[in-house]
C-alpha atoms as a PDB file:
ATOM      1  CA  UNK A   1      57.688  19.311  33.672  1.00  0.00           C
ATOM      2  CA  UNK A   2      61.155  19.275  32.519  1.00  0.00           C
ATOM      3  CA  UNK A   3      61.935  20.363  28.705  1.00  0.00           C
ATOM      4  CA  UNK A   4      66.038  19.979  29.028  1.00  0.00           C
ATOM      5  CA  UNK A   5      66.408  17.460  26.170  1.00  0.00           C
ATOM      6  CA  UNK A   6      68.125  14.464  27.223  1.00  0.00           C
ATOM      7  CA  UNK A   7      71.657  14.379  26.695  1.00  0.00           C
ATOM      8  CA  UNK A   8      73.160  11.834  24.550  1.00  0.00           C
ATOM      9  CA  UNK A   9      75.251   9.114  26.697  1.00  0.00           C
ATOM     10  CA  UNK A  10      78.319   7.940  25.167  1.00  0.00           C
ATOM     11  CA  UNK A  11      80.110   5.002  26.536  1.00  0.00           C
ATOM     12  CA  UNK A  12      84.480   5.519  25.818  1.00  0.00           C
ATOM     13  CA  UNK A  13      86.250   2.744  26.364  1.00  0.00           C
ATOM     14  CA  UNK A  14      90.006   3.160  26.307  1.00  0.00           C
ATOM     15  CA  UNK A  15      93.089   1.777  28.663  1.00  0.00           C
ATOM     16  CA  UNK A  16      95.153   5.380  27.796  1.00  0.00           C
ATOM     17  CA  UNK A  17      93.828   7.151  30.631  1.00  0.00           C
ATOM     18  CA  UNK A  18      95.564  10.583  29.846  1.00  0.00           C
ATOM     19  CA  UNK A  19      93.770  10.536  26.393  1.00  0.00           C
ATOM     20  CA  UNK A  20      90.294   9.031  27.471  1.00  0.00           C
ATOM     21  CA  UNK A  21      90.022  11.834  30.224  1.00  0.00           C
ATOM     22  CA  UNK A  22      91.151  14.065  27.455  1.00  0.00           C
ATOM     23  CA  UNK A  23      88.226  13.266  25.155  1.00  0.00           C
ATOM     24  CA  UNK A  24      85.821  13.133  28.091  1.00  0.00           C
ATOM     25  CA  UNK A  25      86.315  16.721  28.855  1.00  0.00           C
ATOM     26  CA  UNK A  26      85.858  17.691  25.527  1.00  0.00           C
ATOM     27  CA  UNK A  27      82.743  15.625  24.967  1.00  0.00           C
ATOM     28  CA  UNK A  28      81.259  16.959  27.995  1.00  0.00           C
ATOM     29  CA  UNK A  29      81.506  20.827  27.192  1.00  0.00           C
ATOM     30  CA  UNK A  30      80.142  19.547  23.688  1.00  0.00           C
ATOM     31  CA  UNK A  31      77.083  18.350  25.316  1.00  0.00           C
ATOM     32  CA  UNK A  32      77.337  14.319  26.099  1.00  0.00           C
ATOM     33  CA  UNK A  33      76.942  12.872  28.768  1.00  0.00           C
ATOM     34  CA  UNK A  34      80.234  10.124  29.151  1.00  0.00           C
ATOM     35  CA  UNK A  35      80.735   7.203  30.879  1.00  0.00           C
ATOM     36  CA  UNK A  36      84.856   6.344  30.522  1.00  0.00           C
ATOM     37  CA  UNK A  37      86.165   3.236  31.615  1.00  0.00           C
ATOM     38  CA  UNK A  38      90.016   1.950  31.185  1.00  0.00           C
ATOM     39  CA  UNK A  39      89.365  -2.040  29.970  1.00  0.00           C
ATOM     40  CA  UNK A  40      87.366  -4.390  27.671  1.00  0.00           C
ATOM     41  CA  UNK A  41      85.899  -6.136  30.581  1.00  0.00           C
ATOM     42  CA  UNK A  42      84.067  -3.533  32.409  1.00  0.00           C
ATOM     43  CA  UNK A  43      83.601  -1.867  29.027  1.00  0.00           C
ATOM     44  CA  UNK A  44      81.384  -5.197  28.334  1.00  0.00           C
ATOM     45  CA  UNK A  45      79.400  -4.740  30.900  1.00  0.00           C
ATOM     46  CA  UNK A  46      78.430  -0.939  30.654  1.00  0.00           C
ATOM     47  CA  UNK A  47      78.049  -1.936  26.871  1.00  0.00           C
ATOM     48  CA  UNK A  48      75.301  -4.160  27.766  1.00  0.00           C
ATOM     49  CA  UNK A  49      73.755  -2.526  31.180  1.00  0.00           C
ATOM     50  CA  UNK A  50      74.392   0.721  30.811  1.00  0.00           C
ATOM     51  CA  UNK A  51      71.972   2.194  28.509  1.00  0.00           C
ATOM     52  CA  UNK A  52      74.309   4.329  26.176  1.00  0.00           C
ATOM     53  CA  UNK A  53      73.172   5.536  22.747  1.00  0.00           C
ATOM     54  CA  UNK A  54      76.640   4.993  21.118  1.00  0.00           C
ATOM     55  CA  UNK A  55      80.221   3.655  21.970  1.00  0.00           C
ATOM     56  CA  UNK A  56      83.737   4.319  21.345  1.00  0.00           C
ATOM     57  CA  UNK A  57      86.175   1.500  21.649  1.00  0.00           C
ATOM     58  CA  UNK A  58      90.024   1.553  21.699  1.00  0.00           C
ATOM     59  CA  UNK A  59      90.891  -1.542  19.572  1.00  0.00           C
ATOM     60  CA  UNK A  60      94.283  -2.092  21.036  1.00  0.00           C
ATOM     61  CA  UNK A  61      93.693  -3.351  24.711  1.00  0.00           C
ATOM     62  CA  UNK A  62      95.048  -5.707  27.179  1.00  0.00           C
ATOM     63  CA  UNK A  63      92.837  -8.475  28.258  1.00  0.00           C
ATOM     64  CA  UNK A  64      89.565  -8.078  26.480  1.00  0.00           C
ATOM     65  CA  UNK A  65      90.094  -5.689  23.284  1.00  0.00           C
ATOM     66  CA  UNK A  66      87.922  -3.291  21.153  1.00  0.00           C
ATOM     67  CA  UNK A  67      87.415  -5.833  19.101  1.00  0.00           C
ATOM     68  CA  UNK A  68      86.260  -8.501  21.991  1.00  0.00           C
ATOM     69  CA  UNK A  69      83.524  -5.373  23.555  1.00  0.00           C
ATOM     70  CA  UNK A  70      82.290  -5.090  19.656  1.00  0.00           C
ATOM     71  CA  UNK A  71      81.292  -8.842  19.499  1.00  0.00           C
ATOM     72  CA  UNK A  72      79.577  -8.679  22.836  1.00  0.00           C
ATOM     73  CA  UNK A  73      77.508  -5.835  21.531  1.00  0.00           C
ATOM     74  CA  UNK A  74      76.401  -6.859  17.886  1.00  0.00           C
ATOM     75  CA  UNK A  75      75.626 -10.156  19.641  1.00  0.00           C
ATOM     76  CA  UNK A  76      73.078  -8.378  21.734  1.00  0.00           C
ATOM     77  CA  UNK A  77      71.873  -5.401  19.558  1.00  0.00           C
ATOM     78  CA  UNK A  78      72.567  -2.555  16.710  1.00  0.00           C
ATOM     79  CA  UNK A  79      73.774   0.334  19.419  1.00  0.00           C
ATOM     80  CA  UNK A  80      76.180   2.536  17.038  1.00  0.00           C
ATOM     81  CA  UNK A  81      79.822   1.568  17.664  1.00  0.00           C
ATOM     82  CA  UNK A  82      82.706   3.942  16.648  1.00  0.00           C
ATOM     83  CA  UNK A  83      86.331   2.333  16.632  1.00  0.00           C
ATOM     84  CA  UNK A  84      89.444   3.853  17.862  1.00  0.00           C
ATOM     85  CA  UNK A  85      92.167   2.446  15.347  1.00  0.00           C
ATOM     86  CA  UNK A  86      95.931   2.849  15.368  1.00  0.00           C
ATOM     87  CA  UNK A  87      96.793   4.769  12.472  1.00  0.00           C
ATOM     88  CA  UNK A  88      98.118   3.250   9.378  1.00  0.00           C
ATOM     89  CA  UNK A  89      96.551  -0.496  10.877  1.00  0.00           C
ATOM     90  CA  UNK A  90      94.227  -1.547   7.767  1.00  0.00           C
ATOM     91  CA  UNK A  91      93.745  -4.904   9.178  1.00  0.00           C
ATOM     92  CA  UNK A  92      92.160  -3.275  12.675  1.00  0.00           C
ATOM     93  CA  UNK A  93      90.175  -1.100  10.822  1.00  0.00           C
ATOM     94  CA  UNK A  94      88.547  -3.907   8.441  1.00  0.00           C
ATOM     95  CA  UNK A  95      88.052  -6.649  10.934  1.00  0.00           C
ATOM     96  CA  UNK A  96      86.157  -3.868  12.586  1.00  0.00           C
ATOM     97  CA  UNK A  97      84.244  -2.716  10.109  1.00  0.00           C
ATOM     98  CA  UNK A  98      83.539  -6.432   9.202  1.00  0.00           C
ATOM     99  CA  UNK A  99      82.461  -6.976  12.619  1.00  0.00           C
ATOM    100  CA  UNK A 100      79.871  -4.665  12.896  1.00  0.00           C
ATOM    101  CA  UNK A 101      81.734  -1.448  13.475  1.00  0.00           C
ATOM    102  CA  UNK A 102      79.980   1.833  12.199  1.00  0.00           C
ATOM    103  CA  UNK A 103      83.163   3.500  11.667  1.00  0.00           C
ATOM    104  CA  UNK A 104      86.460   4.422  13.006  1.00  0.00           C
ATOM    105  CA  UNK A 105      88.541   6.928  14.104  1.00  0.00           C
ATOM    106  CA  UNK A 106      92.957   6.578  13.193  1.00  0.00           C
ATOM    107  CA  UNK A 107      94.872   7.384  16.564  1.00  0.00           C
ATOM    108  CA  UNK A 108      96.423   9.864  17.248  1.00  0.00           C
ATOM    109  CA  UNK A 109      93.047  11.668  16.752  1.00  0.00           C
ATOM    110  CA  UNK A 110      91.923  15.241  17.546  1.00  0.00           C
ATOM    111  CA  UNK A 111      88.246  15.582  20.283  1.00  0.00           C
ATOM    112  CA  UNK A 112      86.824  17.545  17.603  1.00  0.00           C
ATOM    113  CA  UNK A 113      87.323  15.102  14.928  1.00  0.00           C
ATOM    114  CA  UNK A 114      85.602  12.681  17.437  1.00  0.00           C
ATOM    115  CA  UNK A 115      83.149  14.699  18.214  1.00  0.00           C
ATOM    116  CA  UNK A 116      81.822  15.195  14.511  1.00  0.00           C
ATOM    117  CA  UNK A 117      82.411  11.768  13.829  1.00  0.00           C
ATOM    118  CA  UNK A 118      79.934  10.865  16.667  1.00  0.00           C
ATOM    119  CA  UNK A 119      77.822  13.377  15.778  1.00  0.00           C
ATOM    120  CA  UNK A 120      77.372  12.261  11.490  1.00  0.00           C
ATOM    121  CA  UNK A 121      76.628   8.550  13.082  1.00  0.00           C
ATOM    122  CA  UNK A 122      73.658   9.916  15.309  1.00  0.00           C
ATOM    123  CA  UNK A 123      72.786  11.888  12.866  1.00  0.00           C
ATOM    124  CA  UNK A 124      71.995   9.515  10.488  1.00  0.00           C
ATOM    125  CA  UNK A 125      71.280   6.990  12.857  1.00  0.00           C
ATOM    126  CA  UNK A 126      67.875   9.255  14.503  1.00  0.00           C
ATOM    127  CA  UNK A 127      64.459   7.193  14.583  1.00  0.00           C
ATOM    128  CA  UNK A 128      62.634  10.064  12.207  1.00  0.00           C
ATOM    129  CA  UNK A 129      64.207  12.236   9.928  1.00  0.00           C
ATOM    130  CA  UNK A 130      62.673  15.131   8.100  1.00  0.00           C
ATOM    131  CA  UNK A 131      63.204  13.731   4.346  1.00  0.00           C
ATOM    132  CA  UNK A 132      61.785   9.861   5.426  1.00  0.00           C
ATOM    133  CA  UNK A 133      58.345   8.577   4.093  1.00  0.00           C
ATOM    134  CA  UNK A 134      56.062   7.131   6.068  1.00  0.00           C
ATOM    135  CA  UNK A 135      55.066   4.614   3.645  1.00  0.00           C
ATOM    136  CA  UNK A 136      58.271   1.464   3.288  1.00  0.00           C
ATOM    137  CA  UNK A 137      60.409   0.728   0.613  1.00  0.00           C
ATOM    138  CA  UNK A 138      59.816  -2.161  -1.531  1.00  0.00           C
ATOM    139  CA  UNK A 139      61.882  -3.791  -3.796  1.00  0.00           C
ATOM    140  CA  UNK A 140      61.382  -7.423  -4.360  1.00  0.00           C
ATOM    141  CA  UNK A 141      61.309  -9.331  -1.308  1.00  0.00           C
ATOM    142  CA  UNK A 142      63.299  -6.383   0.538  1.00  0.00           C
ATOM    143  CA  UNK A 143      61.165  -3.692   2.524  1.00  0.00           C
ATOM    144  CA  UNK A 144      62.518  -1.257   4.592  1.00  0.00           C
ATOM    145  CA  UNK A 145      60.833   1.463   6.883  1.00  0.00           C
ATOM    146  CA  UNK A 146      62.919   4.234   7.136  1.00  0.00           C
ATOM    147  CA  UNK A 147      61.001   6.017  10.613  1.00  0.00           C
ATOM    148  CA  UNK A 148      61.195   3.080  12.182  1.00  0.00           C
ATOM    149  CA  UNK A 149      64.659   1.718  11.322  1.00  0.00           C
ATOM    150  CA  UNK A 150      63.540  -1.572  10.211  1.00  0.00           C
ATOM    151  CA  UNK A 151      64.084  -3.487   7.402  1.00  0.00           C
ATOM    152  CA  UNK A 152      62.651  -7.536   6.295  1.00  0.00           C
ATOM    153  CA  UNK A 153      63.553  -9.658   3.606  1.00  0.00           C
ATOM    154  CA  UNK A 154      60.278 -12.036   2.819  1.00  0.00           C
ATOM    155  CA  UNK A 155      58.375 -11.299   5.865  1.00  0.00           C
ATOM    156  CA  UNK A 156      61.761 -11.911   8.532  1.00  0.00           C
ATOM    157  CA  UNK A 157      63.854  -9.114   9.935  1.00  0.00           C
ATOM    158  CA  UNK A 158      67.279  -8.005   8.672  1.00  0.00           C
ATOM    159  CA  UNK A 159      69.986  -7.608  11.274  1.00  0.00           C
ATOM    160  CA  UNK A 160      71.991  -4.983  10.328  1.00  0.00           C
ATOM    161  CA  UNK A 161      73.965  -2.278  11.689  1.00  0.00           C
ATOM    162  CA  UNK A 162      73.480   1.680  12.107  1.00  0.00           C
ATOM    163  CA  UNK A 163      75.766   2.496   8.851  1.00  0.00           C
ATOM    164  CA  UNK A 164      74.801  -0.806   7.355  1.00  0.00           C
ATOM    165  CA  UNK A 165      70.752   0.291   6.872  1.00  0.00           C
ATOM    166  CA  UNK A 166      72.130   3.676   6.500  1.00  0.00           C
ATOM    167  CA  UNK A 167      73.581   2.278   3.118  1.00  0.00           C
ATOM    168  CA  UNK A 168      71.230   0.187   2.043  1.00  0.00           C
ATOM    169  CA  UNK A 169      68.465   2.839   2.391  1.00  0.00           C
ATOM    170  CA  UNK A 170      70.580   5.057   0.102  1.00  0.00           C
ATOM    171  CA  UNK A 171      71.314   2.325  -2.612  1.00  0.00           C
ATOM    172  CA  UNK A 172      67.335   0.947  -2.408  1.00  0.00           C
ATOM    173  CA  UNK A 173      66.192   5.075  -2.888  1.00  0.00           C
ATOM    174  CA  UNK A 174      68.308   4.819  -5.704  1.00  0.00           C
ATOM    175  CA  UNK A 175      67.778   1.318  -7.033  1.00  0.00           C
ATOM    176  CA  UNK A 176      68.812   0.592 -10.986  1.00  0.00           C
ATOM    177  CA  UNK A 177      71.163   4.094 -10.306  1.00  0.00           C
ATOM    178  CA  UNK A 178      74.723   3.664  -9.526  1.00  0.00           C
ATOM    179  CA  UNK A 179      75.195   5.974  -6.725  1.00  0.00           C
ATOM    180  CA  UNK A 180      78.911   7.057  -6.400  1.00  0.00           C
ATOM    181  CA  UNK A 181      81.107   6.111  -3.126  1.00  0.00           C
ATOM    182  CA  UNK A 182      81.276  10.195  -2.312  1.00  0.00           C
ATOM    183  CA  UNK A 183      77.610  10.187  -2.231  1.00  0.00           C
ATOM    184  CA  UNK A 184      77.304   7.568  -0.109  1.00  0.00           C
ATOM    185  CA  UNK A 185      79.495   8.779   2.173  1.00  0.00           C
ATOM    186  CA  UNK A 186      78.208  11.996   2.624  1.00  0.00           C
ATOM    187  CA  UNK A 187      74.517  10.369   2.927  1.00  0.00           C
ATOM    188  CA  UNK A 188      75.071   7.283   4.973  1.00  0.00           C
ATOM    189  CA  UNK A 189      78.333   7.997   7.197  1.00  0.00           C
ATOM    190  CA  UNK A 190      77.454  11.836   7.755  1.00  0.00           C
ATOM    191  CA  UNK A 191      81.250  12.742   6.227  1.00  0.00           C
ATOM    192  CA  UNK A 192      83.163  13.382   3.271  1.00  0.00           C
ATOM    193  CA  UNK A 193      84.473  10.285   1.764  1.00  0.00           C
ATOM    194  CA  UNK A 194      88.492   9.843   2.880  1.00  0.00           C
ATOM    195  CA  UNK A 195      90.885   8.621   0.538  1.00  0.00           C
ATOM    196  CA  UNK A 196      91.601   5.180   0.183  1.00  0.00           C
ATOM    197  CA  UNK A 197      88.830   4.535   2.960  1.00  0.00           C
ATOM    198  CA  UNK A 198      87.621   1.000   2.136  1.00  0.00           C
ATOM    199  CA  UNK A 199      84.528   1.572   4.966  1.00  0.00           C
ATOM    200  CA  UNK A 200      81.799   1.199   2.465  1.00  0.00           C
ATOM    201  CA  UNK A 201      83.192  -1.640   0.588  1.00  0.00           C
ATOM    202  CA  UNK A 202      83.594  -3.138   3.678  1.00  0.00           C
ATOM    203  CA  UNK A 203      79.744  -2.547   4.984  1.00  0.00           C
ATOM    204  CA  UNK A 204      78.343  -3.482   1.222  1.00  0.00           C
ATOM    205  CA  UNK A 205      79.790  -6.400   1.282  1.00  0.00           C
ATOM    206  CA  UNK A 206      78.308  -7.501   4.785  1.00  0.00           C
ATOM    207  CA  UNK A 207      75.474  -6.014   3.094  1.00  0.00           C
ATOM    208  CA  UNK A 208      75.500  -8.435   0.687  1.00  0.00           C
ATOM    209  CA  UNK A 209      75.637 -11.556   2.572  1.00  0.00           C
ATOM    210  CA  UNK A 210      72.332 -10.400   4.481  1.00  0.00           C
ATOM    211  CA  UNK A 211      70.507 -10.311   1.027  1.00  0.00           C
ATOM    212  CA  UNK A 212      69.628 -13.656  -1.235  1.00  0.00           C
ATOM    213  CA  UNK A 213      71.156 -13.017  -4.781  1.00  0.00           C
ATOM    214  CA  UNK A 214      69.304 -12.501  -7.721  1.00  0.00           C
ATOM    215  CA  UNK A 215      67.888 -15.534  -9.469  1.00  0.00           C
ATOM    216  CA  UNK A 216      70.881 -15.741 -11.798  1.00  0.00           C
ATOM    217  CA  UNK A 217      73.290 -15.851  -8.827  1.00  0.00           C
ATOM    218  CA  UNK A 218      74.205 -12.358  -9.380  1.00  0.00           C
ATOM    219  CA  UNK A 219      74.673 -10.348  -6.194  1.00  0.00           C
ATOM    220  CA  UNK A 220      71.618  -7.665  -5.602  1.00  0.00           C
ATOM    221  CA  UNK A 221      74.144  -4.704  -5.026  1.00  0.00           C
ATOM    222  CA  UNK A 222      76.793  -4.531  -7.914  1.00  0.00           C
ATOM    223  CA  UNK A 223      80.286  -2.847  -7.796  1.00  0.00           C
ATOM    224  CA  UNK A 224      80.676  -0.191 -10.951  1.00  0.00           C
ATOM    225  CA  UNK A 225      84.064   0.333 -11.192  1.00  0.00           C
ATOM    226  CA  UNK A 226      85.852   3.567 -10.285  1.00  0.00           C
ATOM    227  CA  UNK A 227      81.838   4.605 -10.059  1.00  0.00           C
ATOM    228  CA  UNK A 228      80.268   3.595  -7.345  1.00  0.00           C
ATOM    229  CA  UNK A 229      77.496   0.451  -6.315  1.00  0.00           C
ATOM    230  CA  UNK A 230      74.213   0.072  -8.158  1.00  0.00           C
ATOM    231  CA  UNK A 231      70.829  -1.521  -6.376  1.00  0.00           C
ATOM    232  CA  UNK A 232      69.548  -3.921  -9.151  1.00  0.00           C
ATOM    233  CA  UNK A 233      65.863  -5.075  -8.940  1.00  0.00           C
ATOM    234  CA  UNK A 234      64.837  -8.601 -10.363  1.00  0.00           C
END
């Protein structure tokens, strides 16, 4: 029998071929196993067919862009998806992030930064983790099984992304707590939070429009300013 642990496969999809061979090399001596192709198209297709674990898409491409490969996926599933951005480009980064994106990357960027970042998003995205319960979380008409990755809201299954049940499961362990945006980002991205990163505010509020408001018309995840977001139960 073989006991090598499968390596994870990471799919790189970037038109700079100097760079993408760069970070291939560097991913490879870190242990992944990389598939690297140089457009949107073909990146598509080894998105969908190719059985990867996570991907890492260059936003700014000819023909079919980062952006185009990231619809194709959340269209067809929840594989994690970490975006290449030019630095200093807000708007990439948020229409990303709004898109289904679990985080991003600014360009220039170093392979170790990659690396780690891939590495927090696995992290937190495993099936079982040591500190989950076997037994779901309830609140309302929300439940969510950590092991299994799942989460329902009366009875019908949430679609949500790697980083998006990532934060929810934080907020819901914490529910009627406001849980600050440092804690959040250590526990549900895997890194220190950046300044003046807008990723969480970005994935609460897709967050949000996945969950029915509270009876008042109040939204079920509340903003606490320059604190952090609170879980509120009915």
């Amino acid at each position: 029998m073989n006991t090598r642990a499968m390596k994870t496969k990471v799919l790189l999809v970037d038109d700079d071929v100097e760079l993408a061979g760069m970070l291939q090399i560097y991913l490879e001596r870190e242990g992944f196993e990389v598939k690297t192709v140089h457009d949107g198209g073909l990146g598509i297709a080894e998105a969908l067919h190719g059985h990867h674990d996570i991907a890492v898409l260059d936003v700014m491409m000819p023909g079919k862009t980062g952006i185009d490969v990231l619809v194709q996926i959340r269209a067809h599933g929840a594989m994690p998806v970490l975006m290449l951005t030019a630095k200093g480009d807000d708007a990439d980064r948020i229409v990303g992030l709004e898109l289904g994106a679990d985080d991003y990357v600014p360009k220039p960027c170093s392979p170790r930064e990659l690396t780690a970042r891939i590495r927090a998003i696995l992290r937190r995205s495993a099936a079982v983790e040591s500190s989950s319960s076997s037994s779901p979380i309830i609140i309302d008409a929300l439940s969510i099984w950590s092991e299994q990755r799942r989460a329902e809201w009366a009875g019908k299954p949430l679609e949500l992304t790697s980083t998006e049940f990532n934060l929810l499961e934080v907020l819901t362990r914490n529910a009627g707590r406001v849980v600050s945006k440092a804690e959040l980002s250590e526990q549900a991205l895997g890194r220190p939070l950046a300044r003046f990163d807008r990723s969480i505010d970005v994935h609460i509020s897709s967050i949000r429009r996945k969950l029915e408001p509270l009876p008042d018309g109040r939204t079920r995840i509340l903003a606490v300013i320059n604190k952090g977001y609170q879980f509120i139960r009915e």
